[in-house]
Protein backbone atom coordinates (compact mmCIF):
# COMPACT_ATOMS: atom_id res chain seq x y z
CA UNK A 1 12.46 -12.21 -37.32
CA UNK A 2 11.38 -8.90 -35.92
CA UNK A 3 9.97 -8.26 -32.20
CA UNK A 4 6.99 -6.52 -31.79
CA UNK A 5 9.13 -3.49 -30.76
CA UNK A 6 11.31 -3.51 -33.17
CA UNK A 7 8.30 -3.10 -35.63
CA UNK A 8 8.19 0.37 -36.69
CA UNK A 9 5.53 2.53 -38.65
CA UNK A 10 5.07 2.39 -42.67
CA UNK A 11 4.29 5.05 -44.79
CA UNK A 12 1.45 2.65 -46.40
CA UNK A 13 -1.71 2.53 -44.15
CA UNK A 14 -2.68 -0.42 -44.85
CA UNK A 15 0.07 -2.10 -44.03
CA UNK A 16 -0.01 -0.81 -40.44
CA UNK A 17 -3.58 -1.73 -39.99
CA UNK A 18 -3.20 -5.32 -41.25
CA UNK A 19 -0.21 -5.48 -38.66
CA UNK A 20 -2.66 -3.79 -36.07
CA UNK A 21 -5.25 -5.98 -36.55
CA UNK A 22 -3.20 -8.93 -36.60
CA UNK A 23 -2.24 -7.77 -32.92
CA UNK A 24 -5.72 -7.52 -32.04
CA UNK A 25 -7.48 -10.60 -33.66
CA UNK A 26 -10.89 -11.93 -31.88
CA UNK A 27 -10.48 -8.39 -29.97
CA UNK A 28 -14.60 -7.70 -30.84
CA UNK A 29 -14.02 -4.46 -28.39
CA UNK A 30 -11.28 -2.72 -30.49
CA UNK A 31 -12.35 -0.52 -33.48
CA UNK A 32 -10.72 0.80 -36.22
CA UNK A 33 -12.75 4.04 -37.34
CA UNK A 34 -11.33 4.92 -41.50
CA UNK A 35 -12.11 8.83 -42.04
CA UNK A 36 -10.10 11.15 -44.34
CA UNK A 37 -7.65 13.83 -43.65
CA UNK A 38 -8.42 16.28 -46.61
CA UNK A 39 -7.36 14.04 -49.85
CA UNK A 40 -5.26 11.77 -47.00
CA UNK A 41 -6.89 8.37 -45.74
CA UNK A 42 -5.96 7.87 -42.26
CA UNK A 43 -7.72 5.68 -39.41
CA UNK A 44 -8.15 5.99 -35.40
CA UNK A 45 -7.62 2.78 -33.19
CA UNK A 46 -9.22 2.53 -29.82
CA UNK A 47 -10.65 0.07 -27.09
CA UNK A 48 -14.75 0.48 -26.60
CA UNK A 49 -15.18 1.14 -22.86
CA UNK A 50 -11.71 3.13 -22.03
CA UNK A 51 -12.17 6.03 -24.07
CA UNK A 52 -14.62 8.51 -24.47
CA UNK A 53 -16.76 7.93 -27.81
CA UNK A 54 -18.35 11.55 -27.48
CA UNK A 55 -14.86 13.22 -27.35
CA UNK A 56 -13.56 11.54 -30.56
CA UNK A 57 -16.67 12.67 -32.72
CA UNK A 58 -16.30 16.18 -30.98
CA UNK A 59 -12.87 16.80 -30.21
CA UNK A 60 -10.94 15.34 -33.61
CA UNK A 61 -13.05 13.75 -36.62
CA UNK A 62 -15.47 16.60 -36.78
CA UNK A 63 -13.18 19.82 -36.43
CA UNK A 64 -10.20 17.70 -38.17
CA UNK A 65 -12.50 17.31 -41.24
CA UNK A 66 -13.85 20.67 -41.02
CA UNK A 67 -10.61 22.18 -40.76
CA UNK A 68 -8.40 20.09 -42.88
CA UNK A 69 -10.74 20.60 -45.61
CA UNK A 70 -10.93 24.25 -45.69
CA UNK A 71 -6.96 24.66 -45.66
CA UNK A 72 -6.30 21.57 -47.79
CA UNK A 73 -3.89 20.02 -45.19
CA UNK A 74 -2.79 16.52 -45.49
CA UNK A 75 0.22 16.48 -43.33
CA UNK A 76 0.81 15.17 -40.03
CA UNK A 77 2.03 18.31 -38.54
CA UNK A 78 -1.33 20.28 -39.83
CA UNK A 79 -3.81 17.85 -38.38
CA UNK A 80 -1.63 18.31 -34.99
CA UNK A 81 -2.15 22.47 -35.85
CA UNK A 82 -5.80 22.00 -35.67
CA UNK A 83 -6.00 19.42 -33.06
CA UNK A 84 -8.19 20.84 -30.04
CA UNK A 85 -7.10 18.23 -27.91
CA UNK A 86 -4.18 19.44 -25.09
CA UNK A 87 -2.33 16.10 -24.62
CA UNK A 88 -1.35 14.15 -27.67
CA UNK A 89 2.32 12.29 -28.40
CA UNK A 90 3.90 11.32 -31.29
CA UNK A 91 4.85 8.05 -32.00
CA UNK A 92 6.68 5.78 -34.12
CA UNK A 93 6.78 1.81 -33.26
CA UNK A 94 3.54 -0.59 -32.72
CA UNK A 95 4.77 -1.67 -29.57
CA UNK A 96 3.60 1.68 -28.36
CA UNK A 97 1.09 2.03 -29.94
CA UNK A 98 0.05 -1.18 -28.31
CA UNK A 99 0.44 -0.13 -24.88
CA UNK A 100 -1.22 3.55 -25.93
CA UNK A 101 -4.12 1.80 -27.19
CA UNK A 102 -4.05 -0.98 -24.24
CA UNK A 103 -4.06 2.86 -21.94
CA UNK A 104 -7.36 3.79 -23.21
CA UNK A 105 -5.87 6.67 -25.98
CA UNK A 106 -6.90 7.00 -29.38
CA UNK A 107 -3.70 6.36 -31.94
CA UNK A 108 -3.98 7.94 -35.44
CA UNK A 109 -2.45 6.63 -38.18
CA UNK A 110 -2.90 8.40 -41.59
CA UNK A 111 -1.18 7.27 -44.93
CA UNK A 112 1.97 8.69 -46.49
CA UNK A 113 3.37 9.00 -42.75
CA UNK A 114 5.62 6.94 -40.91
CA UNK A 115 4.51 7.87 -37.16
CA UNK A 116 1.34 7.94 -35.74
CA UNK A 117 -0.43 10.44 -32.77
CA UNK A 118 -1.49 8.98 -29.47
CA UNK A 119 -4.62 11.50 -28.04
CA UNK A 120 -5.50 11.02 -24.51
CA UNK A 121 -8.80 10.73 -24.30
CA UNK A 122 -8.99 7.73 -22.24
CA UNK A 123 -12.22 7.80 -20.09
CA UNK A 124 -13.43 4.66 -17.61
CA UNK A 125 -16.05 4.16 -14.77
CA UNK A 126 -13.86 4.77 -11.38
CA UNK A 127 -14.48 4.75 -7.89
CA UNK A 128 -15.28 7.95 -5.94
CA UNK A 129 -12.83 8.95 -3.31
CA UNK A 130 -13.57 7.87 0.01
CA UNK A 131 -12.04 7.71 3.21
CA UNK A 132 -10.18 4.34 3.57
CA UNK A 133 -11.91 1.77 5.67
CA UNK A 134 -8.58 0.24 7.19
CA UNK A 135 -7.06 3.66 8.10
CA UNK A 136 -10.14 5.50 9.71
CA UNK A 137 -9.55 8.63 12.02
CA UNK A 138 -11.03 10.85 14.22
CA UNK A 139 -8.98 13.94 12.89
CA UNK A 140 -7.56 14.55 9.33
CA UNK A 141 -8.27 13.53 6.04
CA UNK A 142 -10.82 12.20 4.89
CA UNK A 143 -9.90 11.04 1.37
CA UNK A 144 -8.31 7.83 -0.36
CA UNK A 145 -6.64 6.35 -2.87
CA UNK A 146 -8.33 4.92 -5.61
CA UNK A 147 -7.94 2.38 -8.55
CA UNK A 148 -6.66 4.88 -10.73
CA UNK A 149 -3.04 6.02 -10.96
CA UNK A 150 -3.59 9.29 -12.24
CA UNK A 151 -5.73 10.47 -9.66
CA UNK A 152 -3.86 8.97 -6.82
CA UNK A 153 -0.67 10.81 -8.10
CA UNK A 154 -2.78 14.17 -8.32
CA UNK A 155 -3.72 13.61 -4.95
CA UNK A 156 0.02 13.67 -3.72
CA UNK A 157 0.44 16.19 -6.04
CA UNK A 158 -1.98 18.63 -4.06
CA UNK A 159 -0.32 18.06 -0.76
CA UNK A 160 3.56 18.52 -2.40
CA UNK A 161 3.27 21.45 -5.05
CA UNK A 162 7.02 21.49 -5.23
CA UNK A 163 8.34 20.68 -8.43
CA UNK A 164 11.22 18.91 -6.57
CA UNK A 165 8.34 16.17 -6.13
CA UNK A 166 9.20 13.65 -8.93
CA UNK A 167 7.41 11.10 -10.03
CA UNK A 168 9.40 7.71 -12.61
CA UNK A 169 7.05 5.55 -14.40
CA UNK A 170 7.69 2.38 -15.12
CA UNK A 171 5.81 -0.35 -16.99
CA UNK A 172 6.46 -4.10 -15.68
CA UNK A 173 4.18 -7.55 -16.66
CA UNK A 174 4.28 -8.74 -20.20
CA UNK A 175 0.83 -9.11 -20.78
CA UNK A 176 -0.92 -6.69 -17.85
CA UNK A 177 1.89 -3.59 -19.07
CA UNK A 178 0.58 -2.27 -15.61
CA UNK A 179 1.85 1.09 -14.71
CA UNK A 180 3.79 1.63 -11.67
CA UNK A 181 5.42 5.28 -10.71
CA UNK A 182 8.40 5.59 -8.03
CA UNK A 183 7.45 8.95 -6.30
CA UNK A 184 10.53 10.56 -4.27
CA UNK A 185 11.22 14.32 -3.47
CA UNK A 186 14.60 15.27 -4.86
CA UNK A 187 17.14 17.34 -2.38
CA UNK A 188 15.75 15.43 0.38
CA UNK A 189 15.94 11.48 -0.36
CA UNK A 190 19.30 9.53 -1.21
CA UNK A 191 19.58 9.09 -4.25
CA UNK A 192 21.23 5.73 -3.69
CA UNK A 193 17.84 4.12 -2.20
CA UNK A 194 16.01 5.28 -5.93
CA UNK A 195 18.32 3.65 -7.45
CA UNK A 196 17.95 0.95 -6.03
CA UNK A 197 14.63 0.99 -5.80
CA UNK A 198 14.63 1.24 -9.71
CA UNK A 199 16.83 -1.20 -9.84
CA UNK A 200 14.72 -4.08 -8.30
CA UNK A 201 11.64 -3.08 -10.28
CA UNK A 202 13.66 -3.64 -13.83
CA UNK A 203 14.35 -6.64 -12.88
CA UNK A 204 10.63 -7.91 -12.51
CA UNK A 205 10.17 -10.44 -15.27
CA UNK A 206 6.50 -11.52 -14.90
CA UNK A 207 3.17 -12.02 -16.77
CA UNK A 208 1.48 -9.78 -14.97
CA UNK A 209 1.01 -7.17 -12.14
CA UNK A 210 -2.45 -7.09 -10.56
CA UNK A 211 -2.03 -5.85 -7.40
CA UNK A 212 0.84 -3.73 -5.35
CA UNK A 213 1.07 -6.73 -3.14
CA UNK A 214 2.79 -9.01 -6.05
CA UNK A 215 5.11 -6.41 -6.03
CA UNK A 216 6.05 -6.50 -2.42
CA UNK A 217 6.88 -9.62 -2.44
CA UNK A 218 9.38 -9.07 -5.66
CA UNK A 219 11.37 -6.49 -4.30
CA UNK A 220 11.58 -7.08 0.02
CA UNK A 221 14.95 -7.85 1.10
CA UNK A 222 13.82 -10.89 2.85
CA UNK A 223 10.90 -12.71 0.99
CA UNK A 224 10.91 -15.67 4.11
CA UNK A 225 10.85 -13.07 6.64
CA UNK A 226 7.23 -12.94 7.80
CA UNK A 227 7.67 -9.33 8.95
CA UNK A 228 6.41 -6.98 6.14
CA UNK A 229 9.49 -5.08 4.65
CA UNK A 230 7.57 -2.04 3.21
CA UNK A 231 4.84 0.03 4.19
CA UNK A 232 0.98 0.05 2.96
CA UNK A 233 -1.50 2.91 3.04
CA UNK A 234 -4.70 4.27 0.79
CA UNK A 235 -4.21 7.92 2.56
CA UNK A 236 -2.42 10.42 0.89
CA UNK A 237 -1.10 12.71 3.36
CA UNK A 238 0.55 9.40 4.74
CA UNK A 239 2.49 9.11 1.87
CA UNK A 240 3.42 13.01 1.63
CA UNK A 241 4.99 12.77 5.36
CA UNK A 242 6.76 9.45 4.56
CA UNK A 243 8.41 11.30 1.09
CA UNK A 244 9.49 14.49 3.69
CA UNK A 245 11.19 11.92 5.61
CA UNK A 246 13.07 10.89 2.84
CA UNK A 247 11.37 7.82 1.77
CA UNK A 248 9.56 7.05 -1.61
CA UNK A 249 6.53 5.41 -2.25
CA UNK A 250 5.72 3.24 -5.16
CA UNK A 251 1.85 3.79 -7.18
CA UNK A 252 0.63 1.30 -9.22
CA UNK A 253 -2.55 1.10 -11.73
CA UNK A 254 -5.49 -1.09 -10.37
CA UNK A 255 -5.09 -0.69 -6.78
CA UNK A 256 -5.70 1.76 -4.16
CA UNK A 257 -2.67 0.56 -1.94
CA UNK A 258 0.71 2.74 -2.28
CA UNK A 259 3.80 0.91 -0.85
CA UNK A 260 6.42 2.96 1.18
CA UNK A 261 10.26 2.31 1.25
CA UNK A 262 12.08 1.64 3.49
CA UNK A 263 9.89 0.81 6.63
CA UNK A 264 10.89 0.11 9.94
CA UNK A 265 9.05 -1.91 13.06
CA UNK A 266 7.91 1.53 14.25
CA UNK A 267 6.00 2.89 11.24
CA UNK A 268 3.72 -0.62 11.70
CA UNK A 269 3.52 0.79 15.39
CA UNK A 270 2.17 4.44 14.60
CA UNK A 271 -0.96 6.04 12.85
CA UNK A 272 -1.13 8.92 11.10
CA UNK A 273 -3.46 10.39 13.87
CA UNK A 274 -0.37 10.68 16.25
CA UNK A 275 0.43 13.69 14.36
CA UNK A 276 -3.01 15.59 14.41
CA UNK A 277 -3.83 15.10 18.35
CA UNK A 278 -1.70 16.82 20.93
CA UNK A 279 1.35 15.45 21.21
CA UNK A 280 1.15 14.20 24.89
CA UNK A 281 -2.05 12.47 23.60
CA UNK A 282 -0.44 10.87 20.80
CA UNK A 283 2.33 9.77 23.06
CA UNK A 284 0.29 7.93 25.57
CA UNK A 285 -1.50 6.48 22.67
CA UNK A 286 1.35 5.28 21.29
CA UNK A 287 2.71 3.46 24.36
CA UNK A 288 -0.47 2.09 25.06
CA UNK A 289 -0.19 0.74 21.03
CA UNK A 290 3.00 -0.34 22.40
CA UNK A 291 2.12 -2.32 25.34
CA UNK A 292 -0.91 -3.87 23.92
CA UNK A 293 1.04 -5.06 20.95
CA UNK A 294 3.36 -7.03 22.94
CA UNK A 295 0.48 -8.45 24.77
CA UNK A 296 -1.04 -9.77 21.83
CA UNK A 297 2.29 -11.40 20.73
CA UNK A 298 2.71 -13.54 24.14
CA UNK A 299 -0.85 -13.05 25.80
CA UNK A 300 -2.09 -16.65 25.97
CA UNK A 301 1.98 -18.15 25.86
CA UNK A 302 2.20 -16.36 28.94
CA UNK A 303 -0.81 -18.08 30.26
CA UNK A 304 -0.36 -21.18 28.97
CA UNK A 305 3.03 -21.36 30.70
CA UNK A 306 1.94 -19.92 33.89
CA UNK A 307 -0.30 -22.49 34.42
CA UNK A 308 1.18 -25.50 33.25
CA UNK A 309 4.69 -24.75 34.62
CA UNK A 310 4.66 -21.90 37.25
CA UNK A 311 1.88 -22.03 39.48
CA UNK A 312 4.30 -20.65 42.21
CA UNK A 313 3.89 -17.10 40.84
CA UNK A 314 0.14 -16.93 41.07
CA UNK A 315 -1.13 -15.46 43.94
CA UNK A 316 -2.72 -18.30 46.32
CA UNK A 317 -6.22 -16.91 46.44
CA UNK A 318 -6.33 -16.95 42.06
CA UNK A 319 -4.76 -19.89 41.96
CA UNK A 320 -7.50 -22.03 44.17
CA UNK A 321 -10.17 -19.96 41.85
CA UNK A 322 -8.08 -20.91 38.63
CA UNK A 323 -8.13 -24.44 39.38
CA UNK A 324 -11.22 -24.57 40.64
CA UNK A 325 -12.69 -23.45 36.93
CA UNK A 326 -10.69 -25.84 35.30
CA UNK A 327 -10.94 -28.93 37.71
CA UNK A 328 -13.69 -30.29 34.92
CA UNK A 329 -11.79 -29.10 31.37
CA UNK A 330 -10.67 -32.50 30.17
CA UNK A 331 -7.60 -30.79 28.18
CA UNK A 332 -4.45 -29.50 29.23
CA UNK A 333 -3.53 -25.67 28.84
CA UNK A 334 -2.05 -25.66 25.47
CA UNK A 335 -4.84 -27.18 23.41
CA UNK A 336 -7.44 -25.21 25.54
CA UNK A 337 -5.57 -21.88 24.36
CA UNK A 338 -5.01 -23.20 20.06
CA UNK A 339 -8.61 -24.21 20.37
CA UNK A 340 -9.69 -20.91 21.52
CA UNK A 341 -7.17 -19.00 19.54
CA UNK A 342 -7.99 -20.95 16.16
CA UNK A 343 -11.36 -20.43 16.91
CA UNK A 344 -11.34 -16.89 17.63
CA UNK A 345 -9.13 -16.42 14.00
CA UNK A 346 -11.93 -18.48 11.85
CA UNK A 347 -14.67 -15.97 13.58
CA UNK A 348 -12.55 -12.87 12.60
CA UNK A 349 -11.80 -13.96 9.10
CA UNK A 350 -15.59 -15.09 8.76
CA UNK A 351 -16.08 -11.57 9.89
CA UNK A 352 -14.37 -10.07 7.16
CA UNK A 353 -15.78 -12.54 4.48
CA UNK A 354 -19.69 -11.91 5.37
CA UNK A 355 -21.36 -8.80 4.02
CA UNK A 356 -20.42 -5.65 5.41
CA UNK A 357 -23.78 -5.39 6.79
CA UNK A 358 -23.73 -8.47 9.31
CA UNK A 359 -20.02 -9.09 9.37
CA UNK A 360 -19.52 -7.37 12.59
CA UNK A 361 -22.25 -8.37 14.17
CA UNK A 362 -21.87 -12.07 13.64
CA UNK A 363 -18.55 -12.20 14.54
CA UNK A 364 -18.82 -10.39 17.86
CA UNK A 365 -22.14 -12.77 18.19
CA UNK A 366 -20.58 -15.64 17.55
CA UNK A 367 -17.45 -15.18 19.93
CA UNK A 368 -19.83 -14.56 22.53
CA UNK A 369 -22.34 -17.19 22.07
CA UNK A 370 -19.48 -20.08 21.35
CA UNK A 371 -17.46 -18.59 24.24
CA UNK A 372 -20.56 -19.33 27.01
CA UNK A 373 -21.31 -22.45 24.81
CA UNK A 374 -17.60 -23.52 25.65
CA UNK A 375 -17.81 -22.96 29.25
CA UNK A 376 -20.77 -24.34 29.95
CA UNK A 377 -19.53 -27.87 27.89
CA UNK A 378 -16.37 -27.73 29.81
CA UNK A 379 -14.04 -27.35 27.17
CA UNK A 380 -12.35 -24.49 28.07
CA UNK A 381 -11.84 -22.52 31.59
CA UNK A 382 -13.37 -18.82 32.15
CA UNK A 383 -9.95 -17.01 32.42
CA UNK A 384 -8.68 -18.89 29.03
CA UNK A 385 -12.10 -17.33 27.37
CA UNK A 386 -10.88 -13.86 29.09
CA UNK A 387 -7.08 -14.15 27.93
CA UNK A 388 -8.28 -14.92 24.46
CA UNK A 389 -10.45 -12.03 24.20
CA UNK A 390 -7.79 -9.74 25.79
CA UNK A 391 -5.49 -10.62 23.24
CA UNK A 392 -7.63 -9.76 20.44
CA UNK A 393 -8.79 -6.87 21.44
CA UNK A 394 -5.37 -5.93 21.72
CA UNK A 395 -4.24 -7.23 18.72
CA UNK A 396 -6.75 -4.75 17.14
CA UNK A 397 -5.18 -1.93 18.38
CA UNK A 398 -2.17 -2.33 15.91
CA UNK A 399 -2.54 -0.05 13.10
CA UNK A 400 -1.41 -2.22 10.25
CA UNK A 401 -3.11 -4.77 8.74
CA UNK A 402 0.23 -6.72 7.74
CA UNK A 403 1.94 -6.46 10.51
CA UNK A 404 -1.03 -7.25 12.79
CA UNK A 405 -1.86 -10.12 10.94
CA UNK A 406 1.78 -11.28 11.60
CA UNK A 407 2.11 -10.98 15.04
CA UNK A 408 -1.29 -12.89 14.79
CA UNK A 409 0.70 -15.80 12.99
CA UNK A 410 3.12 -15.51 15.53
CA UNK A 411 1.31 -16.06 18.44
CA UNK A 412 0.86 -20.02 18.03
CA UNK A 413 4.36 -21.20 17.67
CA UNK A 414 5.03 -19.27 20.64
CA UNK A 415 2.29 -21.01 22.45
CA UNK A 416 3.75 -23.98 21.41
CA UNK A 417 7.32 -23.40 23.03
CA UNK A 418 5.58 -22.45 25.99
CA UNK A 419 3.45 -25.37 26.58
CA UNK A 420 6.30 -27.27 25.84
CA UNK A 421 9.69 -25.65 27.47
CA UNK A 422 7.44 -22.77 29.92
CA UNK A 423 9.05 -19.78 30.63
CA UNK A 424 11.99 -20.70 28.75
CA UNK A 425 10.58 -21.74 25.75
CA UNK A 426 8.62 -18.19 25.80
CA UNK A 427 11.72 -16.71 26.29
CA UNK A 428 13.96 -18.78 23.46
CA UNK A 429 10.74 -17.71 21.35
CA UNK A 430 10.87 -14.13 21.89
CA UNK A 431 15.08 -14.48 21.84
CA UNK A 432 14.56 -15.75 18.10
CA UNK A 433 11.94 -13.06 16.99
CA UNK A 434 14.23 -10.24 18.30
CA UNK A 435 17.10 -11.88 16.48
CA UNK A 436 15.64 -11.83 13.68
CA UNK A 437 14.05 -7.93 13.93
CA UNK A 438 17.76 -6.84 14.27
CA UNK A 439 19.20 -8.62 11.55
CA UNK A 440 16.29 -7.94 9.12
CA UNK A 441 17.47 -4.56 6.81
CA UNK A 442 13.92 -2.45 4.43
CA UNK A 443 16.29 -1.66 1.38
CA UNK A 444 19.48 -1.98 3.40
CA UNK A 445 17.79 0.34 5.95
CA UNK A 446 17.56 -1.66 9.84
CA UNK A 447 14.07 -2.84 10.16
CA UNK A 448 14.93 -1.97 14.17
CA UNK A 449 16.00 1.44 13.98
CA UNK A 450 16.68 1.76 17.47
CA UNK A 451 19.53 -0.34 17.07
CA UNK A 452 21.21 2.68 14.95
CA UNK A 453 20.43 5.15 17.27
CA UNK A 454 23.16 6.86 19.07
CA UNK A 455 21.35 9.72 20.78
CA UNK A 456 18.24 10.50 22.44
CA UNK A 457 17.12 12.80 19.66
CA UNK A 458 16.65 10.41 16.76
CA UNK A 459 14.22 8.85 19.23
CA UNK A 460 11.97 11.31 19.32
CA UNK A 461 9.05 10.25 17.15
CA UNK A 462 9.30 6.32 17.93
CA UNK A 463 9.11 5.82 21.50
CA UNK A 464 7.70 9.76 22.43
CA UNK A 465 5.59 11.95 20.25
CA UNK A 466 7.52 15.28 20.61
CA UNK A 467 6.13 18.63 19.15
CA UNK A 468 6.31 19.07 15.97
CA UNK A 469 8.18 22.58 16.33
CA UNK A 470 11.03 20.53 18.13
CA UNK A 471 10.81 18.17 15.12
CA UNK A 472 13.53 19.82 13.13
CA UNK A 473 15.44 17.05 11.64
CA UNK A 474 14.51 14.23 9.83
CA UNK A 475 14.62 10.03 10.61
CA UNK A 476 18.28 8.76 9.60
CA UNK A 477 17.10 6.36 6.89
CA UNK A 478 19.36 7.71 4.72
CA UNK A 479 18.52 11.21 4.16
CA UNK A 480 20.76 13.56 2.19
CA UNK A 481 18.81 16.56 3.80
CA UNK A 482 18.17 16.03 7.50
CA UNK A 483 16.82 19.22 8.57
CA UNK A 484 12.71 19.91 8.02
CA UNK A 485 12.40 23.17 10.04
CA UNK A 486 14.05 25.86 11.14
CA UNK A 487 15.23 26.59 14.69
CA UNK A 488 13.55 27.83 17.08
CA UNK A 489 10.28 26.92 16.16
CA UNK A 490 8.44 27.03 19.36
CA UNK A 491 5.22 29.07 19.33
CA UNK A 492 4.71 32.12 22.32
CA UNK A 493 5.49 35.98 22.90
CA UNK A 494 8.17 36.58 20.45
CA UNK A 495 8.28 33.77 18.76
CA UNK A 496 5.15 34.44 16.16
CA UNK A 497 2.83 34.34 19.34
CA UNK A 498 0.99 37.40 20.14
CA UNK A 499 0.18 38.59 23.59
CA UNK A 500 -3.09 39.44 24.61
């Protein structure tokens, strides 16, 4: 018995629509439109809703019919001579003519031929491009990805006009035949990490792909790890830098979120506005994303262990005031902090949930309002309410959604070694996490790159911000070119400055 892709075109027409139709039975939004070709009979098969009706009647069935008519043409090759449509393929199985069809194109079958045209004329509602809500700056671009591959790819296209910019498509999920495109710039990635990249998205045997994120999770290294592995972004120019490091992204149809590979613990730590400002500003704001994100790792642990273990290290006069606020709180330190903490989460995520409109406001509201409400029951101390609110505010300074939401996660297990073992469960907690960080490899690349570094200049854009005219080389993530720039780069009298 044959597969749908070994099923190839017959010269009688109505034998391919009875086998097209077949394919599409209780399909009410697929037509089949029967027109002649000259003295030919031929049909055009095509989804209501994904391609333009207006450009069909227009563009092929009334100059086709004109034209054909006049010259007496009944051949394939003459109604692709008097096609004014730019973009049409030829094809010769169902199978793709399935997944043209399925793509919003028109496929033309006539009779007497044994291969059929695919016109793209494919034309849906989309979003408008807008700046991306989770990536907001004060300086750069102002423009996102959106749900539709095309235009996300022209969008990188526009920044990268090289032709060295390629782009590998790829169609996985049985049913969804979603289209995902590997986008690399050749010369300067290794060509090693493509193919491997390819090589874990051909082996993706699913029903469907609805979402970038399903894909993530098919190809990480480590799929219990709860570190992400690869990088997300809506923002164009953030993928163009990443593929002039050397990395490649991966697009996908339906979703506005491009993934980057390979990522490292530093590219969660840095925004695409480090590059814009100054780069002494971008440095202290980077260290200050820094320190903040280790505070809201261990924030309340810290606490928690402080006071249930280590009073010694608090100075007298905040100790008598510590106790003093917590002389009536009927629970010991650790369930005052997961109370607070859990609560704090279920505002956040209620936050998100609401409408856009009151979401904020109800969740800053409502962390106020049960904070005092807490305090004045007595079920949790002043400075636990003030640790709890340090830590999230500092936990949204990370720029990442993933990775925020993971150090998040990791915040309660750690406040459970530490109101059980103090200071050294905190520290066997924190001994495990960076155990983990260094043995944890983005497509064989370490997720600590630090660990790999041998010399103070492959440092400079993780823990400083340098200029970008000393910038000349790339990250070693496994380059094969690893110079950007020129030398001598720096801007003044006699270097491209002018003196006035």
């Amino acid at each position: 018995m044959q597969t749908n892709e070994d099923v190839i075109f017959s010269a009688r027409l109505q034998e391919n629509i009875s086998h097209l139709k077949e394919r599409y039975a209780d399909c009410f939004d697929v037509v089949f439109h029967d027109f002649s070709c000259g003295q030919t009979p031929a049909v055009i098969v095509y989804f209501m809703g994904l391609t333009d009706s207006d450009m069909i009647n227009r563009y092929i069935l009334e100059p086709t019919l004109k034209q054909l008519s006049e010259d007496g043409g009944n051949t394939l090759e003459d109604f692709c001579k008097c096609l004014p449509v730019s973009s049409y393929t030829l094809i010769q199985t169902m199978e793709q003519a399935v997944i043209e069809i399925g793509d919003g194109n028109v496929v033309l079958l006539m009779d007497g031929e044994e291969r059929a045209i695919s016109l793209y004329l494919a034309k849906w509602e989309q979003r408008s491009i807008t700046e991306p809500e989770a990536e907001s700056v004060v300086r750069g671009p102002r423009e996102g990805f959106i749900e539709t591959l095309m235009v996300n790819v022209s969008m990188i296209r526009r920044k990268l006009k090289s032709p060295d910019l390629k782009m590998k498509s790829i169609r996985i999920g049985r049913f969804s035949q979603t289209e995902v495109v590997v986008a690399f710039v050749s010369g300067i990635i290794e060509s090693s990490l493509v193919t491997e990249i390819e090589s874990r998205l051909s082996r993706i045997n699913i029903d469907g792909i609805l979402e970038s994120g399903m894909i993530e999770e098919l190809i990480e290294d480590n799929p219990y790890s709860p570190f992400p592995q690869l990088q997300t972004t809506e923002r164009p120019d953030v993928v163009a830098a990443n593929l002039l490091e050397g990395r490649a992204a991966i697009l996908v149809e339906g979703t506005p979120i491009a993934l980057i590979a390979p990522a490292t613990i530093f590219t969660f730590l840095q925004s695409p506005e480090d590059h814009y400002q100054r780069y002494y500003i971008g440095t202290a704001i980077r260290w200050l994303r820094y320190f903040f994100a280790f505070i809201a790792l261990i924030g309340p642990s810290f606490y928690v262990a402080i006071v249930t273990y280590h009073q010694e290290m608090i100075p007298t006069t905040l100790l008598l005031n510590m106790t003093k606020s917590r002389e009536q709180i009927p629970f010991p330190a650790l369930v005052e902090a997961l109370l607070m903490e859990i609560t704090f989460e279920a505002l956040r995520e209620a936050g998100v949930r609401l409408p856009k409109q009151i979401g904020a406001a109800v969740s800053i509201v409502g962390a106020l309002v049960i904070g005092q409400a807490a305090i004045a029951a007595g079920l949790v101390s002043s400075p636990m309410v003030m640790v709890v609110a340090l830590t999230g505010i500092a936990s949204f300074l990370i720029p990442h959604f993933a990775f925020g939401i993971t150090v998040r996660l990791l915040r309660f297990p750690m406040m459970l070694l530490a109101g059980f073992l103090g200071f050294f469960g905190l520290m066997m907690g924190i001994t495990l996490i960076l155990t983990h960080l260094f043995a944890l490899r983005s497509f064989g690349v370490p997720y600590v790159s630090l660990s790999t570094a041998t010399n103070l200049s492959q440092l400079k854009d993780i823990l400083v911000r340098v200029p970008t005219w000393k910038m000349n080389t790339r990250p070693r993530i496994g380059v094969w070119n690893r110079y950007r720039q020129g030398a001598n780069q720096r801007p003044g009298p006699g270097r491209g400055g002018r003196r006035k």
